[in-house]
Each structure stands twice: as structure tokens, then as C-alpha cells.
Protein backbone atom coordinates (compact mmCIF):
# COMPACT_ATOMS: atom_id res chain seq x y z
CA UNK A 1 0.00 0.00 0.00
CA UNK A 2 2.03 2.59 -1.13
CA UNK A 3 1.32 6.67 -0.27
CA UNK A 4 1.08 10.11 -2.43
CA UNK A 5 3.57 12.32 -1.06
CA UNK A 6 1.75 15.22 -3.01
CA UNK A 7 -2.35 14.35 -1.70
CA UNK A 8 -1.69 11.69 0.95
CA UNK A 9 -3.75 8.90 -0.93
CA UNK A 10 -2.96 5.28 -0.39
CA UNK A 11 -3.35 2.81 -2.77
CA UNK A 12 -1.78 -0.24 -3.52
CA UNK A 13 -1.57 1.35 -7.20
CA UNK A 14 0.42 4.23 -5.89
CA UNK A 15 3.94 3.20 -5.45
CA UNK A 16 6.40 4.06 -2.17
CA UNK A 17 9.03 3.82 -4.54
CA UNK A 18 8.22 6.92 -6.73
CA UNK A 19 6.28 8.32 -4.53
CA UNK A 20 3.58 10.52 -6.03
CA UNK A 21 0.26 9.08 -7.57
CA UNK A 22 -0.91 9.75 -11.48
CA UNK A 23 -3.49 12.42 -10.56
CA UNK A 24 -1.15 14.54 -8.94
CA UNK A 25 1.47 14.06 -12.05
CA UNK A 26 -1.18 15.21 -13.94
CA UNK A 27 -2.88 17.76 -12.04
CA UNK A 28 -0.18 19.03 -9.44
CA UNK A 29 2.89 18.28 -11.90
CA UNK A 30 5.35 21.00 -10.04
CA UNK A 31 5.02 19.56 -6.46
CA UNK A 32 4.94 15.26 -8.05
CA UNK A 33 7.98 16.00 -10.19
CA UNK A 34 9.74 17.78 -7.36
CA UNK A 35 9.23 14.47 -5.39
CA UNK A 36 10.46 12.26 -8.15
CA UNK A 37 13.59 14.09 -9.83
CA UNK A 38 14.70 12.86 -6.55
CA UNK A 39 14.56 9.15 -7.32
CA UNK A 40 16.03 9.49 -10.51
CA UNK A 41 19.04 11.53 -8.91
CA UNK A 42 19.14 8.23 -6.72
CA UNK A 43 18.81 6.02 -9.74
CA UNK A 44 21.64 7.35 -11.23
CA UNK A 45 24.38 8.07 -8.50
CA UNK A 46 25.04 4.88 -7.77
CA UNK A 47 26.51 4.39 -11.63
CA UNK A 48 28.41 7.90 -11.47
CA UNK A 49 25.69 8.95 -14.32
CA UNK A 50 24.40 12.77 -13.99
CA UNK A 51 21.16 13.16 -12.36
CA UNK A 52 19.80 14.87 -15.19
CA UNK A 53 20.43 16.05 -18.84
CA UNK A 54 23.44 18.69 -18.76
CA UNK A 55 22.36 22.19 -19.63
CA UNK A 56 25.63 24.20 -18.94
CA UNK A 57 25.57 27.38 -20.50
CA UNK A 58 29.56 27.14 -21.23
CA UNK A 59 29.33 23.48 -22.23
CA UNK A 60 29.36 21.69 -25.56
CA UNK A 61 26.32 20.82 -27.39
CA UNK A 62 27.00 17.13 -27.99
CA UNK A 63 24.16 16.71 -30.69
CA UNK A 64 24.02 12.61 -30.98
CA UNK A 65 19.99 12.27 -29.82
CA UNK A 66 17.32 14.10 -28.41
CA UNK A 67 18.39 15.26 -25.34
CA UNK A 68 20.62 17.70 -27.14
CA UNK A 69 22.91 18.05 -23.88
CA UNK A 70 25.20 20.90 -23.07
CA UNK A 71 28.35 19.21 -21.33
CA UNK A 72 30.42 21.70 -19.49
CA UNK A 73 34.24 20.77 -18.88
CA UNK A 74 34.60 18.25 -16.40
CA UNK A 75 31.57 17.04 -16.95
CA UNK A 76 29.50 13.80 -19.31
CA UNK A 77 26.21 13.33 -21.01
CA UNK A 78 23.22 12.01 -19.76
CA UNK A 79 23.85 8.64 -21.22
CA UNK A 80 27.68 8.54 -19.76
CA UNK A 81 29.51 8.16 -23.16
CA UNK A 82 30.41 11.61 -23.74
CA UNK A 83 32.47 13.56 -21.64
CA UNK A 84 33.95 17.32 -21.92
CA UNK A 85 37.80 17.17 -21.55
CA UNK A 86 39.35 20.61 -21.22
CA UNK A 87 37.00 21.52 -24.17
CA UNK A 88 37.28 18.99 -25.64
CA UNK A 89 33.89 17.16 -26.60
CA UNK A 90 35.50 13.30 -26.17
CA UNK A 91 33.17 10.22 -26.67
CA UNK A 92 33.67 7.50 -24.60
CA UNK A 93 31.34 4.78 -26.68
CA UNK A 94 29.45 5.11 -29.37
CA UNK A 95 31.72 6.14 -32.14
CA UNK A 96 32.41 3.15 -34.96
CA UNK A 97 35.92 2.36 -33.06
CA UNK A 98 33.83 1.82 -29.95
CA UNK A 99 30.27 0.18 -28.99
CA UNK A 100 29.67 -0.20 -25.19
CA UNK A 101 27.46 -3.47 -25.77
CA UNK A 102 26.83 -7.16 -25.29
CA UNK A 103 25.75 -9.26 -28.26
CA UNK A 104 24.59 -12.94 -28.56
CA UNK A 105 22.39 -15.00 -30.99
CA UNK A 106 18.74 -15.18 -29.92
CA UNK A 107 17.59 -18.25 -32.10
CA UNK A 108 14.31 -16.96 -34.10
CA UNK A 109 11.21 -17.31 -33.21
CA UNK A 110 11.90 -14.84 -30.54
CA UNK A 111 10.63 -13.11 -27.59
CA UNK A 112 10.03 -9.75 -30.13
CA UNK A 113 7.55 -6.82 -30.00
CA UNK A 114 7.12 -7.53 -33.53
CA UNK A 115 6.78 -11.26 -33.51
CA UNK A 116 3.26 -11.04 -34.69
CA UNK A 117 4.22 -9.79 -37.99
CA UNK A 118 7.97 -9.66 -38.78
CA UNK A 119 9.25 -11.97 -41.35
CA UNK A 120 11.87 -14.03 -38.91
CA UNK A 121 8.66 -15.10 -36.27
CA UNK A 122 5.69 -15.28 -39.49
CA UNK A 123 7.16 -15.78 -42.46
CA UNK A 124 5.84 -12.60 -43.70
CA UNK A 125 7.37 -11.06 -47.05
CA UNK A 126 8.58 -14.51 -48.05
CA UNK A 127 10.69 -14.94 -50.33
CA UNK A 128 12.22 -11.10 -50.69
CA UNK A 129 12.13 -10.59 -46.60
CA UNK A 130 12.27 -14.10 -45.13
CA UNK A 131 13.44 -17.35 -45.98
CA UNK A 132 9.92 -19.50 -45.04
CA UNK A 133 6.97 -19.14 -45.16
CA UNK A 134 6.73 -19.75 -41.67
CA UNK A 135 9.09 -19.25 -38.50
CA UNK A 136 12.71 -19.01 -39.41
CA UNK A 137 13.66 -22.11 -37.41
CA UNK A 138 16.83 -22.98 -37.35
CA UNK A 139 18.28 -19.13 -37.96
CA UNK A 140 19.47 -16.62 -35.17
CA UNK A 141 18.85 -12.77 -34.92
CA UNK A 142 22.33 -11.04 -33.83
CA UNK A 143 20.99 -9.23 -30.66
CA UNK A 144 22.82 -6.12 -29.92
CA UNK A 145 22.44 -4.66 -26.58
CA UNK A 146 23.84 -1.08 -26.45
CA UNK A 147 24.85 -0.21 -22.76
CA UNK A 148 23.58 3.32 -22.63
CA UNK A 149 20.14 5.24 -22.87
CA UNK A 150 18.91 8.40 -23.52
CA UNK A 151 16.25 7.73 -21.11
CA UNK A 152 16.09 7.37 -17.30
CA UNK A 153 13.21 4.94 -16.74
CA UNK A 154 12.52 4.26 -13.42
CA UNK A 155 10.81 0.85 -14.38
CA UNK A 156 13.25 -0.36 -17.22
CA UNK A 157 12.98 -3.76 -17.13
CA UNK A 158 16.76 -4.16 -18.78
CA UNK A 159 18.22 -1.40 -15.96
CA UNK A 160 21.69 -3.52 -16.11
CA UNK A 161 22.83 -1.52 -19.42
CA UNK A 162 23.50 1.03 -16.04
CA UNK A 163 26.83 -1.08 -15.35
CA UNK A 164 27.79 -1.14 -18.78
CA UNK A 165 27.53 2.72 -19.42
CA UNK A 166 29.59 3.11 -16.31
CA UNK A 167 31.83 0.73 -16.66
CA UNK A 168 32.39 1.60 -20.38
CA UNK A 169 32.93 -2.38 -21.72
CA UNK A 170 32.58 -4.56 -22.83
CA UNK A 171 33.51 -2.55 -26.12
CA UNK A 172 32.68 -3.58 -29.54
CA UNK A 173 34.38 -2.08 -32.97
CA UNK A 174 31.17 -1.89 -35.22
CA UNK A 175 33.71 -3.86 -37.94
CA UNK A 176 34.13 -6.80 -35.15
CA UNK A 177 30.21 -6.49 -34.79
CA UNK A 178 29.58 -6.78 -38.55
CA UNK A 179 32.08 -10.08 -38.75
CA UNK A 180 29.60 -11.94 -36.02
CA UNK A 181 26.98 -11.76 -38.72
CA UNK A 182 27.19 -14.84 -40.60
CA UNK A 183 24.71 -16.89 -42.77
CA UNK A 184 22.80 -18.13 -39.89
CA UNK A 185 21.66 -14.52 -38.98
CA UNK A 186 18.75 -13.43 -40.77
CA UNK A 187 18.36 -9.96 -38.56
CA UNK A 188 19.97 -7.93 -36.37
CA UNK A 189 18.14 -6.36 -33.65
CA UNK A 190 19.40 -3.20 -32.03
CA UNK A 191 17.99 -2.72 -28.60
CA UNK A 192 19.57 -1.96 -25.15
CA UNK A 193 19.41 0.85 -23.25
CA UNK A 194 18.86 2.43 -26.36
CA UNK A 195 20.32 2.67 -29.72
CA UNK A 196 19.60 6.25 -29.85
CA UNK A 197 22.83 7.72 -28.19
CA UNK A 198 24.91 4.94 -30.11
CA UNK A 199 24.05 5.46 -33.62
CA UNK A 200 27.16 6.14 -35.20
CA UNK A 201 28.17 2.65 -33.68
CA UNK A 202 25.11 0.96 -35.10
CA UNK A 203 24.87 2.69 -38.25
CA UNK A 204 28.39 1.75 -39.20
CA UNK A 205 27.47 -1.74 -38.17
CA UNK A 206 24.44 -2.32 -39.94
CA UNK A 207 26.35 -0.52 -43.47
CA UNK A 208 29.02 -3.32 -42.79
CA UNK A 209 27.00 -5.77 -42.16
CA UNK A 210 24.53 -5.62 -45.08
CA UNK A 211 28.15 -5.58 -47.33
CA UNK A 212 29.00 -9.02 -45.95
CA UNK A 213 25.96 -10.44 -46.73
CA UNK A 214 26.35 -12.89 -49.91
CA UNK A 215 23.76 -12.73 -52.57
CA UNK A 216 20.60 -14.58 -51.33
CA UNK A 217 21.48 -13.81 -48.13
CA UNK A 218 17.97 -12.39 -46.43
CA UNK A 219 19.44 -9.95 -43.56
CA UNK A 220 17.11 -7.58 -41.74
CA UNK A 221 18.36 -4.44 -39.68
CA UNK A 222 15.88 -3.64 -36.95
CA UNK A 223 15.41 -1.39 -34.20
CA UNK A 224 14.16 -1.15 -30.61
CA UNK A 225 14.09 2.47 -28.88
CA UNK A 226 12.17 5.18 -27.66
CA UNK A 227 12.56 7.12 -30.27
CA UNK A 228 14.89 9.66 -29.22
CA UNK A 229 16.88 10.06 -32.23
CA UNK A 230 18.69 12.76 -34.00
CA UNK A 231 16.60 13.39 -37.90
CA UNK A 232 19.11 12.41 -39.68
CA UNK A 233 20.16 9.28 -37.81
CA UNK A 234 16.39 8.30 -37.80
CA UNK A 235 16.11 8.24 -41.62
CA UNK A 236 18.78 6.06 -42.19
CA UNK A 237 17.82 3.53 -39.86
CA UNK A 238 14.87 3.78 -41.64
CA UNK A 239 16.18 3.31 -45.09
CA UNK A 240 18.33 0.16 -43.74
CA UNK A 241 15.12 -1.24 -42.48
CA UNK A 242 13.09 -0.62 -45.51
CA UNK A 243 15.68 -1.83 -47.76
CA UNK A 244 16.03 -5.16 -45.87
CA UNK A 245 12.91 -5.94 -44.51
CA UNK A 246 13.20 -4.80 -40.87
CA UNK A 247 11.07 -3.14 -38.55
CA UNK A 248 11.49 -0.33 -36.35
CA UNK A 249 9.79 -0.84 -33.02
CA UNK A 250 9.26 2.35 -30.76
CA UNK A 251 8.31 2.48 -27.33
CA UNK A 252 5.92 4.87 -26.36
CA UNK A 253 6.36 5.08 -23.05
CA UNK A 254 3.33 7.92 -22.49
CA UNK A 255 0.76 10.56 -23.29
CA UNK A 256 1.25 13.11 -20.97
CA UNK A 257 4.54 14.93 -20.32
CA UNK A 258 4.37 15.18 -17.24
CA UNK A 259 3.99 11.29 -16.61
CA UNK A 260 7.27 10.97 -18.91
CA UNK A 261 9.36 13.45 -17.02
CA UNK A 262 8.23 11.34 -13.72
CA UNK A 263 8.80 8.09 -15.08
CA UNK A 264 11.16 8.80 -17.78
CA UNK A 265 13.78 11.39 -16.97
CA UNK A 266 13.03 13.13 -19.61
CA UNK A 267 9.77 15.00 -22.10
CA UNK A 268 8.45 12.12 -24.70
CA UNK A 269 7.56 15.23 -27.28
CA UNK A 270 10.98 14.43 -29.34
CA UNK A 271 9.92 10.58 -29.33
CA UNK A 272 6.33 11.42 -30.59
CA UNK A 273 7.79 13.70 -33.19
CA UNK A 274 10.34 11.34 -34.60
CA UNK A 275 7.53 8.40 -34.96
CA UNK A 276 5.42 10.90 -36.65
CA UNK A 277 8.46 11.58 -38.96
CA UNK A 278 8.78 8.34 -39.64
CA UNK A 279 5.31 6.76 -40.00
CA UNK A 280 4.90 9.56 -42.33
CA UNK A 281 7.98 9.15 -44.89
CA UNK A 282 7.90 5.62 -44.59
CA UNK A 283 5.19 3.92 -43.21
CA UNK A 284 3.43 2.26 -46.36
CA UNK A 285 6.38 1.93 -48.80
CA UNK A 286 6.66 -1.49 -47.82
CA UNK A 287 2.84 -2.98 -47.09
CA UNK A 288 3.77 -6.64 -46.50
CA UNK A 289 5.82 -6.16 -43.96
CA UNK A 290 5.37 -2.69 -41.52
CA UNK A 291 8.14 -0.90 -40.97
CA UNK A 292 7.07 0.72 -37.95
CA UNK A 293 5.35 -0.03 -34.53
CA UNK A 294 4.41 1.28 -31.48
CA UNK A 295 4.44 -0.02 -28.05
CA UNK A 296 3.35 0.39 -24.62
CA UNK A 297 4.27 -0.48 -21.17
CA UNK A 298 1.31 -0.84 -19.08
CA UNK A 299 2.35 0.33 -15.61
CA UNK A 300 -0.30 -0.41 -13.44
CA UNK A 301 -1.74 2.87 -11.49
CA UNK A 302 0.32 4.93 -14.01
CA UNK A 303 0.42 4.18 -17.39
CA UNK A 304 -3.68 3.38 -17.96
CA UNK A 305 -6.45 3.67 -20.77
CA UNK A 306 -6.38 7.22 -20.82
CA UNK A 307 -3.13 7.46 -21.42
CA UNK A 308 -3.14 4.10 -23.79
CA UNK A 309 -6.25 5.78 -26.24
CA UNK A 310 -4.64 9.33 -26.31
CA UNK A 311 -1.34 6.99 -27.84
CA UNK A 312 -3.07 5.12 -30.02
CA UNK A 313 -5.16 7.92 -31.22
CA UNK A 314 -1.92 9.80 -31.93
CA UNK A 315 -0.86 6.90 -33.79
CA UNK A 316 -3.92 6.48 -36.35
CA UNK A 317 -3.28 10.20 -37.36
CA UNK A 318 -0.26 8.80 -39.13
CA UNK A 319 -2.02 5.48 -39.94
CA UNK A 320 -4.61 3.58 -38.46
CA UNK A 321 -2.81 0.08 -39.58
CA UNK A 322 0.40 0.29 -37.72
CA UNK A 323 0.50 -2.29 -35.17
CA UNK A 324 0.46 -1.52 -31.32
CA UNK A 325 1.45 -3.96 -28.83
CA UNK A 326 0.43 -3.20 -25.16
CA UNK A 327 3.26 -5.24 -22.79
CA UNK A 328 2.91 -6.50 -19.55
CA UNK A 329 4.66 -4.86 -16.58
CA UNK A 330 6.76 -6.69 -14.53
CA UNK A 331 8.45 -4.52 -11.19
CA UNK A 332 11.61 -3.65 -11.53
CA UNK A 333 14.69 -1.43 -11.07
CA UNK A 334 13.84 1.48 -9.05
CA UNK A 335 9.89 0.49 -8.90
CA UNK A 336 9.35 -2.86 -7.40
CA UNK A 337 6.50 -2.30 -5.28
CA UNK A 338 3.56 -2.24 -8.01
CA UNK A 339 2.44 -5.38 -8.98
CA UNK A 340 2.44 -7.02 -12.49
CA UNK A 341 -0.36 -5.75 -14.94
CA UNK A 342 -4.31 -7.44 -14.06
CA UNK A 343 -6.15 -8.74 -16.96
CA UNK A 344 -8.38 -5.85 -16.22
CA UNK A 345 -6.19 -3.19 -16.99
CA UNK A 346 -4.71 -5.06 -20.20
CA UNK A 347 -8.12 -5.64 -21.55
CA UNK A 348 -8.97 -2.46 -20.84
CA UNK A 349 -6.49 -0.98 -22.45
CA UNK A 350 -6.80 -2.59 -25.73
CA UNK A 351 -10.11 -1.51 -26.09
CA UNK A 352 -9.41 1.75 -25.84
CA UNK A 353 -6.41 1.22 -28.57
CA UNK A 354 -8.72 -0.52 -31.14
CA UNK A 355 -11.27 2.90 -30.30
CA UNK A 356 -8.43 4.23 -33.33
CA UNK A 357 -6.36 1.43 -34.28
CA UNK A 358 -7.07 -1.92 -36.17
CA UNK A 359 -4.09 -4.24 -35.12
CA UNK A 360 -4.07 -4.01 -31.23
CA UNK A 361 -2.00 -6.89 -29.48
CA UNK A 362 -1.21 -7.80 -25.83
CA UNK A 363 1.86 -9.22 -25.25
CA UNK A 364 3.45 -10.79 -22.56
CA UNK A 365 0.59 -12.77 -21.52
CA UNK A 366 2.17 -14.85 -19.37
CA UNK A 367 2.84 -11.79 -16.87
CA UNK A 368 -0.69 -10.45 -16.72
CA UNK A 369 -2.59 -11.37 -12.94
């Protein structure tokens, strides 16, 4: 039973770890985000990350996603791969020379927010985007997990890419990353963290990796991120995934800004801009296999149908076919006292996302109480 610190309400929906409840993000945001910019200052000292995005007036604008950050000397980014040296703007991962990652191969069908659709898990675009008709059994997708974000999610259910952007390693050429892709791998799947403040890494990688491939070879580039990327970097992950039959999968995270600066870190208006960009210069070149998709974690007490039909209504303004999956919470990181998302709320939710949209999806099933 946790308590507002804002209106005193208890509710087992309200969680002690953030402590402030959604009403009073969305209807006293000054005194609720006041109470949580101190868990995310928590969140992040314990990895030697800043508390916030760097806006130093002297500093150097570092330019590589959304956040646009303003590192003064001394000092590093919000994602902990960029630093100011004497001036000097120095980055610390993220360049082609240097990925702060893990890899592995995940063998396909896998656990992905686009496994309802994407060639690897369906079959779908065989023969130009998949090699069955069916599940790609007996292939792998080259998982690359990027150890930094642009976010600061206080939920992230893959928190750990925290050691990695602190630690700075392991560390990955994007050339060594390219040679892992071989003629088992039929897609590579850039996730983490977040691609977003890594893109010259995976950009590099996924040019060097489409080279390798050998004619006939079916290799798919695709993306998982909240959408926090630079224009320019967005369009050519979106021309790599167009090209080969990928999919870029977006998270958004939430409606109201508010809720995203209290959950997030950070505003989701760049996120919902760059989707827009992108369901709008791309979305429908390519109509047996979508390039893009939304998603949405259902955070129960905070992320609800509200906030799930103003998304999806958002979304059907650029096109009322891309797919949405709505995914299961499960506590972690620095919010472990909610519990995992009811039937109720999931249900409820995708009723409210088919209000606009006509391919609504709950995933992670196997979490929902």
C-alpha cells in the first residue's frame, strides 16, 4: 500500500518507490515532479551517471539524440559516453571504433515486440524478406544490446545496461560487430538501453553488415528504442530497415509529459515527433511487412487507458494500420512495489487502442494477474 507524497492517498496502485500518484502528475505536476527528480538523482548516483540532462551554459552541445545536452568541462552526457575534456567534446562509446554493448544469438522465433508480424517469427514477405513461409527455425537474430540510454526509466525492465555505461565495456568495434553476422543470422536487432545515443556505432554496423551479406542472403536491420533520435540518424535507420525488410519498433512510453518526465527522466515530445516523422515518410512503402510499430508499457496505477487511447489515437493520425502492442509490466529497477499488470487493466487498455487502431495486441501474456 504505497502513499502520495503530493495528496496523501494510499493505494496499492500508488507506489512508495516513486512516490507521487498519477493524478497529482497530472494535475499538481510541479510539487509530483519535485518528489520524483529525486529518485532518478538516486537512480543514477550509484553508476556515477548525472542526475539529469546537462544544460551548462559554457558546455558543448554534444548533438548525438534528443536530449541535445550541453556538457560543461569536467563534466559527461546524460547517457555517460560523452564527456567534456578541457574543451574537448570526447566520446567514450558510441563512435564506430567503440560500442559499449553485449551481443549474442537469440535463435528466431523470438521473444520480439514484432513477432506477430515480422518476417523471422511469421514468415511474412517470403521470399524477398524471409526465408519460409513460416518461422525461421533454425536461424538466429544477432541481438545487440547497447549499454547506454537516452532515457532514465525508473521501471526499465533491462536497468543492467546502467553497469555497462559506467563501466564503459565490454567494447565492440562496429567492424568486429559486422564479422559476427554470418549466414545463420537473418536480422539484427538493435535494442539496449537504447540505440539512440549509439548510432554512429550501429549505423556503421548495420552498413558493414549488409556488405557481408552474400547474394541470397535475407538480412534484416531492426530497431528497438524510444525514439529519441537525432533526424538524420532516424532516416537512415529507416532506409536500412526498408531496404532489408526490418522493422522499427518504438516504445511509447506515455501521453502526458508530465507522466514521462516522472517516469522517464526526460519529455516524450521528441519521441512522438520522430515516430510521426517516420510513420509519415515511410510507413506504407513497404505494405507486406510494416516498418514501424508502437508499443506500450502498461504500468499499473500509471500508465492506464487514458493514457493508452490518447497513444493510439496519436498513432492512427499517421495510420490507423500500424500495429500496437500493449506489454505486460513486470516490477523492476527502481519500482518494485507495483504489482504485475491485471487482466483488467490489459483488456482495458486494448479496447481503448482498437477505439483508433485496427491491429491491437497484448503481449506478454504470461505476466498479466
Amino acid at each position: 500500500m504505497g502513499e502520495c507524497h503530493v495528496c496523501g492517498r494510499r493505494s496499492r496502485l500508488i507506489s512508495d518507490d516513486l512516490g507521487v500518484c498519477l493524478d497529482c502528475i497530472r494535475k499538481r505536476p510541479s510539487e509530483s515532479l519535485a518528489v520524483t527528480e529525486k529518485v532518478h538523482w538516486l537512480s543514477r548516483k550509484e553508476f556515477g551517471l548525472p542526475a539529469s540532462v546537462p544544460r551548462d551554459s559554457d558546455g558543448i552541445l554534444c548533438g548525438m539524440c534528443s536530449n541535445d545536452c550541453r556538457i560543461g568541462v569536467g563534466s559527461k552526457g546524460f547517457c555517460g559516453l560523452v564527456a567534456n575534456f578541457d574543451g574537448k567534446l570526447v566520446r567514450l562509446g558510441g563512435s564506430p571504433e567503440k560500442g559499449i554493448l553485449d551481443w549474442y544469438y537469440d535463435p528466431l522465433p523470438t521473444n520480439c515486440v514484432a513477432e506477430w508480424f515480422c518476417p523471422g517469427c511469421t514468415g511474412a514477405g517470403y521470399p524477398k524478406y524471409a526465408y519460409t513461409t513460416m518461422a525461421e527455425v533454425g536461424y538466429v537474430n544477432l541481438a545487440v544490446f547497447y549499454g547506454g540510454c537516452s532515457f532514465n526509466c525508473l521501471y526499465c525492465q533491462n536497468w543492467h545496461y546502467h553497469t555497462l555505461a559506467s563501466e564503459l565495456k565490454p567494447a565492440v568495434s562496429s567492424r568486429d560487430l559486422a564479422s559476427k553476422v554470418n549466414r545463420n543470422v537473418s536480422c539484427v536487432c538493435f535494442f539496449g538501453g537504447d540505440p539512440s545515443v549509439q548510432m554512429l556505432h550501429a549505423l556503421d554496423t548495420s552498413r558493414l553488415a549488409l556488405s557481408r551479406a552474400e547474394k541470397g542472403h535475407i538480412l534484416r536491420i531492426c530497431w528497438e528504442t524510444n525514439g529519441y533520435w537525432k533526424e538524420e540518424f532516424a532516416i537512415r535507420a529507416a532506409e536500412y530497415s526498408l531496404a532489408s525488410g526490418g522493422v522499427i519498433k518504438v516504445d511509447l512510453k506515455s501521453w502526458d509529459k508530465n507522466l514521462s518526465l516522472a517516469l522517464s527522466g526526460v519529455s516524450n515530445l521528441p519521441s512522438l515527433k520522430s515516430f510521426k516523422m517516420i510513420g509519415d515518410r515511410f510507413y506504407g512503402k513497404r505494405p507486406e511487412v510494416p516498418i514501424l510499430t508502437a508499443s506500450t508499457l502498461l504500468v499499473p496505477g500509471y500508465v492506464d487507458e487514458q493514457e493508452v487511447e490518447d497513444i493510439s489515437r496519436f498513432v492512427a493520425s499517421i495510420d490507423p494500420k500500424i500495429p500496437y502492442t500493449l506489454l505486460a509490466f513486470y516490477p523492476q529497477f527502481m519500482i518494485t512495489d507495483l504489482p504485475t499488470t491485471s487482466r483488467r487493466l490489459a483488456f482495458a487498455c486494448r479496447e481503448a487502442a482498437l477505439k483508433n487502431l485496427e491491429n491491437v495486441r497484448i503481449g506478454n501474456i504470461q505476466l498479466l494477474s
